[in-house]
Protein backbone atom coordinates (compact mmCIF):
# COMPACT_ATOMS: atom_id res chain seq x y z
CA UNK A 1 24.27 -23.51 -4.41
CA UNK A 2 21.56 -22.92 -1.53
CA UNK A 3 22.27 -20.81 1.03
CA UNK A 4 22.27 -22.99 3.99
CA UNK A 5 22.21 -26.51 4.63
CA UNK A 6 18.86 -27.85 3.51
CA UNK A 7 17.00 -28.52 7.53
CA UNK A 8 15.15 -32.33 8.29
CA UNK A 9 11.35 -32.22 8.46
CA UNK A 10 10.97 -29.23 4.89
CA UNK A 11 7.57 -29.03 3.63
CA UNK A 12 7.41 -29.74 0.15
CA UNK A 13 3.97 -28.17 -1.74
CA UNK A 14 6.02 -28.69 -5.00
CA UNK A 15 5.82 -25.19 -5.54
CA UNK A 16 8.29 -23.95 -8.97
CA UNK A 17 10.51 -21.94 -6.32
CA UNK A 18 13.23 -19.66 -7.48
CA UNK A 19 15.41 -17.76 -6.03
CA UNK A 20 16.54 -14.91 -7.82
CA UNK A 21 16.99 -12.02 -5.78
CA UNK A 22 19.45 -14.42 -3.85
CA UNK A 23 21.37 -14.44 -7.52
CA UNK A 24 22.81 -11.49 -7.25
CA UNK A 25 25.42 -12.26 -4.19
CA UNK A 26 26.16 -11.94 -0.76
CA UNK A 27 27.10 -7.91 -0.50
CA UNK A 28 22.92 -7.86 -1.17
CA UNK A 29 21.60 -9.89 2.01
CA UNK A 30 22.17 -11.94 4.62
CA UNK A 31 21.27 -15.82 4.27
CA UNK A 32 19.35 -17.10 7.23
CA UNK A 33 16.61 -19.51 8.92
CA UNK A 34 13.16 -17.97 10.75
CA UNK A 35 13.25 -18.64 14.18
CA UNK A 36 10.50 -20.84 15.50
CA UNK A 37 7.08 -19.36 17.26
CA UNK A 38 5.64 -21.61 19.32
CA UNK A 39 2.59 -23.23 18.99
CA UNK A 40 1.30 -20.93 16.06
CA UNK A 41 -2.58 -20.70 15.23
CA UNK A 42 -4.38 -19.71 11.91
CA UNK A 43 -5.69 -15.85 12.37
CA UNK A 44 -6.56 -15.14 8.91
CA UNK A 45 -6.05 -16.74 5.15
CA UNK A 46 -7.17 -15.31 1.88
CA UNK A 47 -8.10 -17.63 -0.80
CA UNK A 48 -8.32 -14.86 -3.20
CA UNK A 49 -4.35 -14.16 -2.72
CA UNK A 50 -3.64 -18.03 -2.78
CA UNK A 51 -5.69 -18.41 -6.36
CA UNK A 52 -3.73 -15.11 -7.86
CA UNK A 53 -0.23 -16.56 -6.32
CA UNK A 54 -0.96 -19.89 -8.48
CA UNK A 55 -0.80 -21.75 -4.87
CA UNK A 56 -3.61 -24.71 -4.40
CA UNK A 57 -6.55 -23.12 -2.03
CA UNK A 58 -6.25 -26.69 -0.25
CA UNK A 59 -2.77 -25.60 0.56
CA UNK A 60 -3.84 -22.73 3.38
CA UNK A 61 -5.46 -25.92 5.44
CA UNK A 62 -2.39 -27.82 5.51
CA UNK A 63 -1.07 -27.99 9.03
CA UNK A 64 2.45 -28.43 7.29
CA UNK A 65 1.90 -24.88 5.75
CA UNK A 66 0.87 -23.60 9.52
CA UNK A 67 4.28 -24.39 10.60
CA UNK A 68 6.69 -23.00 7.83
CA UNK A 69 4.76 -20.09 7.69
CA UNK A 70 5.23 -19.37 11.15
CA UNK A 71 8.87 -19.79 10.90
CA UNK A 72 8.98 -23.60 12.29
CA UNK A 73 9.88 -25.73 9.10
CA UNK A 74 11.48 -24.84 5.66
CA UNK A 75 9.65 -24.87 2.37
CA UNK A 76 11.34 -27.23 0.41
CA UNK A 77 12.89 -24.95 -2.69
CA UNK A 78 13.22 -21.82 -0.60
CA UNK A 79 16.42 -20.30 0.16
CA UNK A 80 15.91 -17.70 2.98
CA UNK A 81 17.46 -14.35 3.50
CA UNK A 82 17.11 -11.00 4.70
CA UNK A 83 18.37 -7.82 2.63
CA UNK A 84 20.47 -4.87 2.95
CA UNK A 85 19.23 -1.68 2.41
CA UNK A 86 19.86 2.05 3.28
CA UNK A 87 17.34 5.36 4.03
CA UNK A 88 16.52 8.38 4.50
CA UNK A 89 14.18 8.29 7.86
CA UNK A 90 11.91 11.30 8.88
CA UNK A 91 13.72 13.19 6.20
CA UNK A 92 17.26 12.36 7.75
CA UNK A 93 19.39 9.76 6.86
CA UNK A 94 19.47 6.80 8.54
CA UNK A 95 22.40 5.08 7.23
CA UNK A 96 22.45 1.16 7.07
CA UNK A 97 18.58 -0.67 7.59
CA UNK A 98 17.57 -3.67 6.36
CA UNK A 99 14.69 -6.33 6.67
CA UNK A 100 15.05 -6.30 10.55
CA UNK A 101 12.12 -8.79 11.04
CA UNK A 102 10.96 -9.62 7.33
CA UNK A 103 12.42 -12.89 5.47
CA UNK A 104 12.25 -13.62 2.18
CA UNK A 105 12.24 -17.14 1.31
CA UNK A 106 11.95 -16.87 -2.38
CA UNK A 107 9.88 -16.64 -5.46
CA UNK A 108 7.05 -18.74 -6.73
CA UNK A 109 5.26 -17.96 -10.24
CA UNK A 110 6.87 -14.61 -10.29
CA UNK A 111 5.87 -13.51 -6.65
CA UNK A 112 8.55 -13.01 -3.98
CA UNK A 113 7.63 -14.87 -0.70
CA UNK A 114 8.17 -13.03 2.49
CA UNK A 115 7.58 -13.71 6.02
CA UNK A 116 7.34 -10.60 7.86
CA UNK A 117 7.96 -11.55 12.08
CA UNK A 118 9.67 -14.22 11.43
CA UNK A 119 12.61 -13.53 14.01
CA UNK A 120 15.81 -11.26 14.48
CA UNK A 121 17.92 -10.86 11.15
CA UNK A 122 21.54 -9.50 11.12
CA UNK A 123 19.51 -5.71 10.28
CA UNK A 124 17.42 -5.90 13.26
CA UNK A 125 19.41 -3.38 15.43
CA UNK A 126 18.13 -3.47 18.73
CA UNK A 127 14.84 -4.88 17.58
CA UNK A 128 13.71 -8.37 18.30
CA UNK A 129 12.48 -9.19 14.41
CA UNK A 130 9.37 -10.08 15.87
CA UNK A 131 5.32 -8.72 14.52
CA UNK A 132 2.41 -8.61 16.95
CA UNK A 133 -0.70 -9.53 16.41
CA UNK A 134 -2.63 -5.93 16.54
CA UNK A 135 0.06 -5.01 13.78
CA UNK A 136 -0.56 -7.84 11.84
CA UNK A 137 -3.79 -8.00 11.42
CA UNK A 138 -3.84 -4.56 10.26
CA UNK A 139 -1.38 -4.92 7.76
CA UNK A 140 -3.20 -8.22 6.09
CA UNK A 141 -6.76 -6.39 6.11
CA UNK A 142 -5.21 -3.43 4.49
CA UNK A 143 -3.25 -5.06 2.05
CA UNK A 144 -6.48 -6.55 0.49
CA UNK A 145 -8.45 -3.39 1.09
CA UNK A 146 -6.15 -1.49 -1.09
CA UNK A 147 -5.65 -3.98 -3.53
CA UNK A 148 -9.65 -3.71 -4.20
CA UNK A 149 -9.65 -0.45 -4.59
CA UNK A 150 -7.50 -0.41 -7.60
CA UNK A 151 -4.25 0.28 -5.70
CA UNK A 152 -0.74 -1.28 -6.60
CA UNK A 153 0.37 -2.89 -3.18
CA UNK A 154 1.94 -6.09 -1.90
CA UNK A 155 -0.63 -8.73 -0.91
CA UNK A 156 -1.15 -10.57 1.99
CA UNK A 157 -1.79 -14.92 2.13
CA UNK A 158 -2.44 -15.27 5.68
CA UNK A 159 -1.80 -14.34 9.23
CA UNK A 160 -0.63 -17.23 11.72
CA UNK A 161 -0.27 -16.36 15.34
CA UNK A 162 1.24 -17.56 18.44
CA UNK A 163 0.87 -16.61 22.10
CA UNK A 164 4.58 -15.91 22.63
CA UNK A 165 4.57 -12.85 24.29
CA UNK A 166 6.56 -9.54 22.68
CA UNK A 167 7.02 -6.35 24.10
CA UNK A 168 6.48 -2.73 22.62
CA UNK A 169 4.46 -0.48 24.60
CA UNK A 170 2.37 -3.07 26.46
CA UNK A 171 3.15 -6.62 26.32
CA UNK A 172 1.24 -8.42 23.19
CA UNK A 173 1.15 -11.45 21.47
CA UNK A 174 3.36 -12.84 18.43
CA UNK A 175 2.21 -12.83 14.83
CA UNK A 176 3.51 -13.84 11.37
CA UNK A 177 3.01 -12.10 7.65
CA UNK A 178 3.13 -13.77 4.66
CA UNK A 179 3.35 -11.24 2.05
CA UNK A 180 4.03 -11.62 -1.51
CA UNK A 181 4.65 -8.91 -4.20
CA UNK A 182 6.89 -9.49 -7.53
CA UNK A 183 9.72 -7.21 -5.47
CA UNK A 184 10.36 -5.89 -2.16
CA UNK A 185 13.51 -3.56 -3.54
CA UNK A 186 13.16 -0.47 -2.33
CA UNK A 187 14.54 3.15 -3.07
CA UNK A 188 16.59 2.42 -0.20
CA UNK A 189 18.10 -0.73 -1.83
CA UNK A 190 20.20 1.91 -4.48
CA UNK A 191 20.50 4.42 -1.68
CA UNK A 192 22.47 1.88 0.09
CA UNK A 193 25.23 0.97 -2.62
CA UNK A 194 25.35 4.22 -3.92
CA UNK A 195 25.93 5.85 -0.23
CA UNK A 196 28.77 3.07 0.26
CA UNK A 197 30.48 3.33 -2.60
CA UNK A 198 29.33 0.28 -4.42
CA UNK A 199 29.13 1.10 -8.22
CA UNK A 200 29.13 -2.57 -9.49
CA UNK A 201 26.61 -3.32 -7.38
CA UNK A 202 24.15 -0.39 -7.50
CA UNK A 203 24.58 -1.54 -11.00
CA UNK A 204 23.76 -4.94 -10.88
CA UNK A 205 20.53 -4.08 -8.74
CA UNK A 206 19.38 -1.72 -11.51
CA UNK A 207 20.17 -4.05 -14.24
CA UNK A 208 18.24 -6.94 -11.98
CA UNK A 209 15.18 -4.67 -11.55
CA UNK A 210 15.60 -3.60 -15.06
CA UNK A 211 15.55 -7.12 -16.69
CA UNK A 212 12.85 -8.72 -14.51
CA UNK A 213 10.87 -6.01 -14.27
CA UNK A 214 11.26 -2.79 -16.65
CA UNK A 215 12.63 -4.46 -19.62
CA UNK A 216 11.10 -1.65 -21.68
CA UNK A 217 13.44 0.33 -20.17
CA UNK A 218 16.21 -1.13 -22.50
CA UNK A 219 14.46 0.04 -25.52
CA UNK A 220 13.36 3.39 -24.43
CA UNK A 221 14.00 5.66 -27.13
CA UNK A 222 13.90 8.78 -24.56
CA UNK A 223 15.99 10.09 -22.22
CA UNK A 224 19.30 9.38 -24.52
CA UNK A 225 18.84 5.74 -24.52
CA UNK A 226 20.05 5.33 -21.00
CA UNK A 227 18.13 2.41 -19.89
CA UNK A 228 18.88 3.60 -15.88
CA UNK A 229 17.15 7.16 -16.92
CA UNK A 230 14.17 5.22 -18.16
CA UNK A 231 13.90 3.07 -15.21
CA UNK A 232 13.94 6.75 -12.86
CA UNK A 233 11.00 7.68 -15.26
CA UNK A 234 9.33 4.79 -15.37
CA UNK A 235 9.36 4.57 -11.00
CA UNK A 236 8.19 8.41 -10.97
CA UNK A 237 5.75 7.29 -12.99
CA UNK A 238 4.19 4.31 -11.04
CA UNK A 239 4.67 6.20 -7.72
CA UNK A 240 2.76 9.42 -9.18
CA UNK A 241 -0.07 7.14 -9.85
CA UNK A 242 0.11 5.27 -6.75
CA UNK A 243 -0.26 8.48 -4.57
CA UNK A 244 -2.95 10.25 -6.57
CA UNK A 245 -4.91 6.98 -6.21
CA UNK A 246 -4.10 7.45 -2.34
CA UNK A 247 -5.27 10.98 -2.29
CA UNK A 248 -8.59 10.09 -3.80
CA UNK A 249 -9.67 7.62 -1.51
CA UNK A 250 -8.10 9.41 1.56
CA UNK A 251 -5.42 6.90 2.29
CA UNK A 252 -2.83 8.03 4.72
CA UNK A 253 0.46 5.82 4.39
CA UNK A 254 2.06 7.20 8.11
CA UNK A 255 5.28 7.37 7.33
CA UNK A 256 6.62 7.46 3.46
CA UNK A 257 10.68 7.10 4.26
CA UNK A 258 12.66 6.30 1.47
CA UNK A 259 13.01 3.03 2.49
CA UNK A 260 9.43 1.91 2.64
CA UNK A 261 9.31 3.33 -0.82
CA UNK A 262 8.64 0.32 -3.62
CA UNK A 263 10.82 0.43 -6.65
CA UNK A 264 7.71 -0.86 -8.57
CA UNK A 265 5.04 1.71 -7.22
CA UNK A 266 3.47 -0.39 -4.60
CA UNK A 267 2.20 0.44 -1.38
CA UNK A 268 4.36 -1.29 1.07
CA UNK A 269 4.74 -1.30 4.65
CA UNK A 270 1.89 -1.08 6.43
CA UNK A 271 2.15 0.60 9.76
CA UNK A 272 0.42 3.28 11.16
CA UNK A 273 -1.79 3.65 8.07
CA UNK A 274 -5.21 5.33 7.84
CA UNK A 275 -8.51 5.79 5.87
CA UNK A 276 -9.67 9.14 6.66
CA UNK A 277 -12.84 9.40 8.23
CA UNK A 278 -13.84 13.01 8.85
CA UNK A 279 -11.61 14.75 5.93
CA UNK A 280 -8.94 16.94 6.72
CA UNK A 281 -5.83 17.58 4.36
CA UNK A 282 -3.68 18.09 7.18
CA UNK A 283 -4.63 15.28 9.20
CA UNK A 284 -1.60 13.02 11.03
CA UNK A 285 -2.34 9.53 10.86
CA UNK A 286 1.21 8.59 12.45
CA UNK A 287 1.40 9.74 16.55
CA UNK A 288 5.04 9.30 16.08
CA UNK A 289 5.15 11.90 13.19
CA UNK A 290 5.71 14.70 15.81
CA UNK A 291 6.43 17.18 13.07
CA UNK A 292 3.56 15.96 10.88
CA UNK A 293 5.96 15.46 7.52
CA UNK A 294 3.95 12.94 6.52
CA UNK A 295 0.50 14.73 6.86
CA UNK A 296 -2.45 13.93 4.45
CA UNK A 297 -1.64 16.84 1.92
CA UNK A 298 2.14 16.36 1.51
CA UNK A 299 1.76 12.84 0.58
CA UNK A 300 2.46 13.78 -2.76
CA UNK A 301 5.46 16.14 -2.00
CA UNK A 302 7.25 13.64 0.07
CA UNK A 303 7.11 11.50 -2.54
CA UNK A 304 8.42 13.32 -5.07
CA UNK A 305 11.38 14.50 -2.29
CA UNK A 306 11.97 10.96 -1.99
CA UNK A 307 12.34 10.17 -5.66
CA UNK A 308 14.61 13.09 -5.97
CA UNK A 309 16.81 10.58 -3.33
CA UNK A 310 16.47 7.64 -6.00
CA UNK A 311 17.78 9.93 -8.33
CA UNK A 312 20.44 11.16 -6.32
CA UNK A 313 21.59 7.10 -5.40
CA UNK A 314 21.52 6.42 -9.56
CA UNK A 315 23.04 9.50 -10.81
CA UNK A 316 26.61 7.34 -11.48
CA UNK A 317 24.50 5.19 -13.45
CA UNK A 318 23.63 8.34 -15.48
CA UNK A 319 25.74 10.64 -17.74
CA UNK A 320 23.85 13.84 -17.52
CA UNK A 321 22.24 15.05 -14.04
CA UNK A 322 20.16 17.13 -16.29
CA UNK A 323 18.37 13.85 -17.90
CA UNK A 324 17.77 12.71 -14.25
CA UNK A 325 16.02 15.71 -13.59
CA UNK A 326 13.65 15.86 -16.72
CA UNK A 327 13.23 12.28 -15.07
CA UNK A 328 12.06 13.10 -11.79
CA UNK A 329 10.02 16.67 -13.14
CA UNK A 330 7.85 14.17 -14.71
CA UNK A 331 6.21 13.48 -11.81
CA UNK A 332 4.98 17.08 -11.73
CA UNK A 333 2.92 16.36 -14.88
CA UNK A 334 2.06 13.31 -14.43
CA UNK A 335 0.43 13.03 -10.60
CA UNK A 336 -1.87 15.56 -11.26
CA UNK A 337 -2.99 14.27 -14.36
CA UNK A 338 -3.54 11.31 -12.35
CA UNK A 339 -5.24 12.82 -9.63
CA UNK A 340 -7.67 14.91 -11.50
CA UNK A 341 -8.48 11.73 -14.15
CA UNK A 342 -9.03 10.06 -10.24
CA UNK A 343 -11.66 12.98 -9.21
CA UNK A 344 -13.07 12.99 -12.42
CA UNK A 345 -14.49 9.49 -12.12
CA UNK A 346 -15.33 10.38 -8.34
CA UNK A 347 -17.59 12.73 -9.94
CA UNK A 348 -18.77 10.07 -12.56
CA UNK A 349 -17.21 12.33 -15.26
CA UNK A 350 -14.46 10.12 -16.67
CA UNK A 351 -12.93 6.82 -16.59
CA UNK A 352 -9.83 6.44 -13.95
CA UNK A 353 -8.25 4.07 -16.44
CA UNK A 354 -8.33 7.07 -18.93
CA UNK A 355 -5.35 8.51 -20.60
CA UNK A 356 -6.42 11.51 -22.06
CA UNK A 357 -4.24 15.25 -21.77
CA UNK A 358 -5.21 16.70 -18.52
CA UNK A 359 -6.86 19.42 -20.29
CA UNK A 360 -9.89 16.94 -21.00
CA UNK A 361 -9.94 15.98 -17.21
CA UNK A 362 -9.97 19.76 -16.95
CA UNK A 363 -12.94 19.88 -19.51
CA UNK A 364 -14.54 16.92 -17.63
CA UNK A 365 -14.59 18.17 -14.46
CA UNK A 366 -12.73 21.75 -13.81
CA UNK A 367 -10.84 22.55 -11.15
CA UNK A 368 -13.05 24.77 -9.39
CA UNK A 369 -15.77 22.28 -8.66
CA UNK A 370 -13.07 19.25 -7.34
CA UNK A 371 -11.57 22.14 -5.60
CA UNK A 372 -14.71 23.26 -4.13
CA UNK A 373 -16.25 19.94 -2.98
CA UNK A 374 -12.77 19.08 -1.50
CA UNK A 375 -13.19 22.96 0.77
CA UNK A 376 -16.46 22.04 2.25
CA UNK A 377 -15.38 18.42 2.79
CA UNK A 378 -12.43 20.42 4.98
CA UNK A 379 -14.78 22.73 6.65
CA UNK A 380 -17.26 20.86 7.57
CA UNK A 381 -15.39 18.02 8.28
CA UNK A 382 -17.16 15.69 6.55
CA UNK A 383 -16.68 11.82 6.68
CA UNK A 384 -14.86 11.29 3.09
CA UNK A 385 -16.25 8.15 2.03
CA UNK A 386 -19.72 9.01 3.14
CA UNK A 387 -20.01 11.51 1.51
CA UNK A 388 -18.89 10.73 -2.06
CA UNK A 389 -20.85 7.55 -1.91
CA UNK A 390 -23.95 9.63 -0.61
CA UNK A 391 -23.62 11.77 -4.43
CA UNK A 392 -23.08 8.40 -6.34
CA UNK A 393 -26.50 7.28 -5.06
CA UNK A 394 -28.06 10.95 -5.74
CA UNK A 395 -26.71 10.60 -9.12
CA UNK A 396 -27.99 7.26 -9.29
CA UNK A 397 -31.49 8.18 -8.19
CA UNK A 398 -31.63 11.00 -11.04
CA UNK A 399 -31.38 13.97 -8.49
CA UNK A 400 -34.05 12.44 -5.75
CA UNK A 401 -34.86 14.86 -3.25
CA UNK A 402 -34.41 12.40 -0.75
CA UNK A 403 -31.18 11.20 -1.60
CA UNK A 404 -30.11 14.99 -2.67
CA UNK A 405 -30.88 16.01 1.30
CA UNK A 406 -29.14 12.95 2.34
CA UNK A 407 -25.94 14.56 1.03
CA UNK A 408 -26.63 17.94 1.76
CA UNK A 409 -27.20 17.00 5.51
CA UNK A 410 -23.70 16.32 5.76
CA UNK A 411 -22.38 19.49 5.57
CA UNK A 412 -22.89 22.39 7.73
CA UNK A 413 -22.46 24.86 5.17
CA UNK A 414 -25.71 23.80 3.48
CA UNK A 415 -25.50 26.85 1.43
CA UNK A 416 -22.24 26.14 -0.15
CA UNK A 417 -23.26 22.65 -0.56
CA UNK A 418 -26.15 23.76 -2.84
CA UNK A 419 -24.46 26.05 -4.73
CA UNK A 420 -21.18 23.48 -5.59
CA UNK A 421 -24.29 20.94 -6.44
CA UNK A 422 -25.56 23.62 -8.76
CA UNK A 423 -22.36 23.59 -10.86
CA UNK A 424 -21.57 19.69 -10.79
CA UNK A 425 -25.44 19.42 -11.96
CA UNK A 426 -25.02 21.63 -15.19
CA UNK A 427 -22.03 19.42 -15.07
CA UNK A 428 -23.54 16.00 -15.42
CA UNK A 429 -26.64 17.44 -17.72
CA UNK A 430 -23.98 16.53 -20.31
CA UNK A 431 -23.38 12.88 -19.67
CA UNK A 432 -25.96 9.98 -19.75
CA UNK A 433 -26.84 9.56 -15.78
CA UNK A 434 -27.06 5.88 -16.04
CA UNK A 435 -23.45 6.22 -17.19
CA UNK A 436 -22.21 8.46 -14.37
CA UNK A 437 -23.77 6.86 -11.27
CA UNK A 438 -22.67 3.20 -12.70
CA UNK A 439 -18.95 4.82 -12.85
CA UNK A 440 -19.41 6.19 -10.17
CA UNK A 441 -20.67 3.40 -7.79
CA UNK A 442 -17.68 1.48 -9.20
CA UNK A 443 -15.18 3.64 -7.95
CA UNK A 444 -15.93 5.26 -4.21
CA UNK A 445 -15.84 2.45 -2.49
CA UNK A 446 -19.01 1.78 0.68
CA UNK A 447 -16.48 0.10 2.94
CA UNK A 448 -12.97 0.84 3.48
CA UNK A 449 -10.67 -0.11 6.22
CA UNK A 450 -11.02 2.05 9.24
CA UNK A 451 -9.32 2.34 12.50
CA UNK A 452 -12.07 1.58 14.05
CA UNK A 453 -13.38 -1.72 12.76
CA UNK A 454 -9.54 -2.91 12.30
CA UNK A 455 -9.52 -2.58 16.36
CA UNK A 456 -12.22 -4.19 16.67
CA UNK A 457 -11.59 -7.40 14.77
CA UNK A 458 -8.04 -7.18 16.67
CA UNK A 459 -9.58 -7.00 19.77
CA UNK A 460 -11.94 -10.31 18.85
CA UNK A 461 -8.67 -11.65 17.88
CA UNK A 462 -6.92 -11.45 20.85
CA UNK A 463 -9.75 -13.85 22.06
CA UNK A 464 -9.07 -15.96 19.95
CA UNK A 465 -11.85 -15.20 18.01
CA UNK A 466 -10.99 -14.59 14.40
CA UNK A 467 -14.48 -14.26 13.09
CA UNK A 468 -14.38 -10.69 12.71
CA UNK A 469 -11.41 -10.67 10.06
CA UNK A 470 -12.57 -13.10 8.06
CA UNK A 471 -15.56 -10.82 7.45
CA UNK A 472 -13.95 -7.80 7.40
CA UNK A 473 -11.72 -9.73 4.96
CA UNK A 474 -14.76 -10.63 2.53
CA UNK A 475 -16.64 -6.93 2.87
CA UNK A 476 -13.14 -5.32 1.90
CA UNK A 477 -12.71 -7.62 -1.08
CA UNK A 478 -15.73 -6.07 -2.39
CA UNK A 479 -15.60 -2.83 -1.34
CA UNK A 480 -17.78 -1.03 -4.15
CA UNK A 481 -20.70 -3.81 -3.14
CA UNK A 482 -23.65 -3.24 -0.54
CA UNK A 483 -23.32 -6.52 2.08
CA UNK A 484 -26.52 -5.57 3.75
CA UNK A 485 -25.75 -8.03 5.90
CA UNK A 486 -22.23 -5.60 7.17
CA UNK A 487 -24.33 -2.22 6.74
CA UNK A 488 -23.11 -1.09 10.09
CA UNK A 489 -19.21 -1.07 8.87
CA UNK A 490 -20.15 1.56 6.48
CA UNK A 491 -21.33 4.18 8.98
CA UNK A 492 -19.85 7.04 10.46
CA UNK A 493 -16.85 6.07 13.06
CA UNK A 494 -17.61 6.21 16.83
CA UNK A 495 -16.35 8.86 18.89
CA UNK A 496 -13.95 6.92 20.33
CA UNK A 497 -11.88 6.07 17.04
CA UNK A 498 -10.32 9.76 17.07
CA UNK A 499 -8.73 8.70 20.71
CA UNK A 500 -7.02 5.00 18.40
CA UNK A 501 -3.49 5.71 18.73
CA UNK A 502 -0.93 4.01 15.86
CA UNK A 503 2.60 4.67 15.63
CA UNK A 504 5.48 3.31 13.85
CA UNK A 505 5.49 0.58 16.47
CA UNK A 506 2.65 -0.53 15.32
């Protein structure tokens, strides 16, 4: 049965919709429509996300597809709704939350659908479901930035805007997100039934995420055959790689509550994100994180704290709470072996995709030279990606003293520098250069996403010129790539980026 009246005037792609998150009945969302946004515009469109979604390119020119993306007319085969879902917030619990201004309309070729400022939803509290534009934007570049990086996130098909004015703390302009990703359950999903007393369906939601999307789980010898055990391995498992990955680029999520926590180990919710510039563990990419819990450096604790809450919201799926436990201590195996396999390809030393005992990582590249580099980095406060794509290209150029000084000019310690560059050099004499500096130069990226060029392209925007992120769009597809033509995007950030203020209103 759909979940509303099918509305005149539904744009019909013929796209294999189905809708099976909305399968597992009402206590789980709230069926509704998008509300309209007036005469909507085309801000931004990747092809890239249309080809991997299995929709036709020719689809993001339709002027059909402008409209029911921006809320104005149904997709034929959708049936849109907006879940329930529960959290801890700041480290406190929130209680009830919900998709206050995200839809979901459905699934197509195993991707859910979502339009995120689409309108109010029964979970928008005293929000007004809307996006802006400046958020928008943002969250679209960075979805695709961190996708080419290597880093499990949802995607983003396109931007549309509107010039219907919303309010946060200046008045801006309206804006649309259609994001895809093959869930959008969260840890708060099972914190929600589990805090309400909802056993049958806390266990329906595991079973669903279970069948369609950890069906190894069911045939998990471990953890006593208790297929909901495996599945709280298997997440602490996906999220530990997912935040070493974010460590070793410098990626700063902004605010990591449980309920912005994917059960499948993507990076979701993009908000007041950030890709460090100068590097500093404790730096606070979120102005509204007045207590700085979700600083650089605890990253990885808060998201083992917030696994522990998974845990705590499955435990009456699980006999033992000691088996949930040896569950969740996983992670403290498994992210740093994922974070020093991570360094060791920084370093050109080994694969990322390697799944070797740490103890070769260790071998590969020991934890006094990543610790090392990563001091000065702090001291000196040394732009991040600079800097580690400055040593690819001195490895690269076999130890040129040119390109040597072009690294060692970053730093103020200049004698620490050279001594750290003695002991990664006796380091690589036992690996084929041509080998390290190819690894290398595939994995720190030239270009990443900063504050500052994501303000600028919003700024162009808000002119109505969208030039700016369709470039930026292209550059951060290819990230690892030169783009002579963009050189300027992979220099050091103006002054005035430290003064770019982003909050959770953003």
């Amino acid at each position: 049965m759909p979940l509303s009246a099918p509305m005149q005037g539904a744009v019909d792609l013929q796209l294999p919709w189905n809708n099976r998150f909305a399968s597992l009945g009402e206590a789980f969302f709230a069926p509704l429509q998008p509300t309209p946004l007036p005469a909507p515009y085309w801000v931004g469109t990747s092809a890239a996300v249309a080809r991997w979604a299995g929709w036709e390119g020719a689809h993001l020119q339709n002027p059909d597809l402008l409209q029911a993306l921006s809320g104005n007319r149904p997709l034929a085969g959708s049936e849109p709704l907006a879940s329930v879902y529960s959290g801890h917030q700041f480290g406190q619990w929130a209680g009830q939350l919900g998709d206050g201004r995200a839809i979901l309309l459905g699934e197509v070729n195993g991707l859910e659908v979502q339009l995120k400022g689409a309108g109010r939803t029964p979970f928008s509290r005293m929000g007004d479901g809307r996006a802006v534009l400046r958020s928008s934007i943002r969250e679209f570049l960075a979805s695709e930035a961190t996708h080419s990086l290597g880093i499990p996130t949802t995607r983003a098909l396109c931007v549309t805007g509107s010039d219907a004015p919303v309010r946060r703390e200046t008045l801006e302009t309206a804006a649309v997100v259609t994001r895809l990703a093959p869930s959008f359950i969260r840890f708060g999903h099972f914190e929600h039934f589990c805090h309400h007393g909802m056993p049958d369906e806390l266990k329906a939601l595991a079973d669903f995420v279970i069948d369609h999307h950890y069906p190894d789980c069911r045939r998990d010898p471990r953890w006593g055959g208790n297929p909901y055990v495996a599945l709280l391995a298997a997440v602490t498992a996906r999220t530990a790689d997912m935040v070493a990955h974010w460590q070793s680029v410098g990626f700063c999520h902004g605010v990591m509550n449980t309920d912005n926590m994917s059960i499948l180990g993507l990076t979701i919710d993009y908000g007041p994100f950030q890709f460090m510039d100068a590097y500093d563990p404790a730096h606070i990419c979120n102005h509204s994180d007045n207590t700085g819990r979700y600083a650089f450096y605890k990253q990885p604790n808060v998201a083992y704290w917030n696994l522990f809450c998974l845990g705590q919201a499955m435990m009456p799926l699980i006999d033992e709470q000691d088996q949930a436990i040896a569950a969740l201590e996983t992670f403290k195996d498994l992210y740093p072996r994922a974070l020093a396999r991570r360094m060791a390809a920084k370093l050109g030393l080994a694969h990322p995709q390697d799944t070797r005992p740490q103890n070769d990582y260790e071998m590969a590249a020991p934890a006094p030279v990543i610790e090392g580099v990563l001091t000065l980095l702090a001291a000196g406060k040394v732009d991040f990606t600079i800097f580690w794509r400055q040593l690819s290209h001195w490895v690269r150029d076999g130890g040129d003293a040119g390109s040597r000084d072009a690294v060692r000019d970053l730093f103020l310690d200049r004698g620490g520098f050279d001594a750290w560059l003695l002991s990664y050099s006796e380091l690589l004499a036992h690996i084929p250069r041509a080998q390290a500096a190819d690894l290398m130069l595939k994995t720190n990226p030239k270009f990443v996403l900063r504050n500052h060029l994501g303000e600028q392209a919003i700024e162009a925007a808000r002119q109505k010129d969208f030039r700016m992120v369709a470039d930026l769009l292209r550059v951060l597809e290819a990230p690892f790539d030169e783009h002579p033509d963009c050189e300027s995007w992979a220099g050091f950030a103006p002054d005035w980026a430290a003064q770019i203020s982003i909050s959770c209103s953003s």
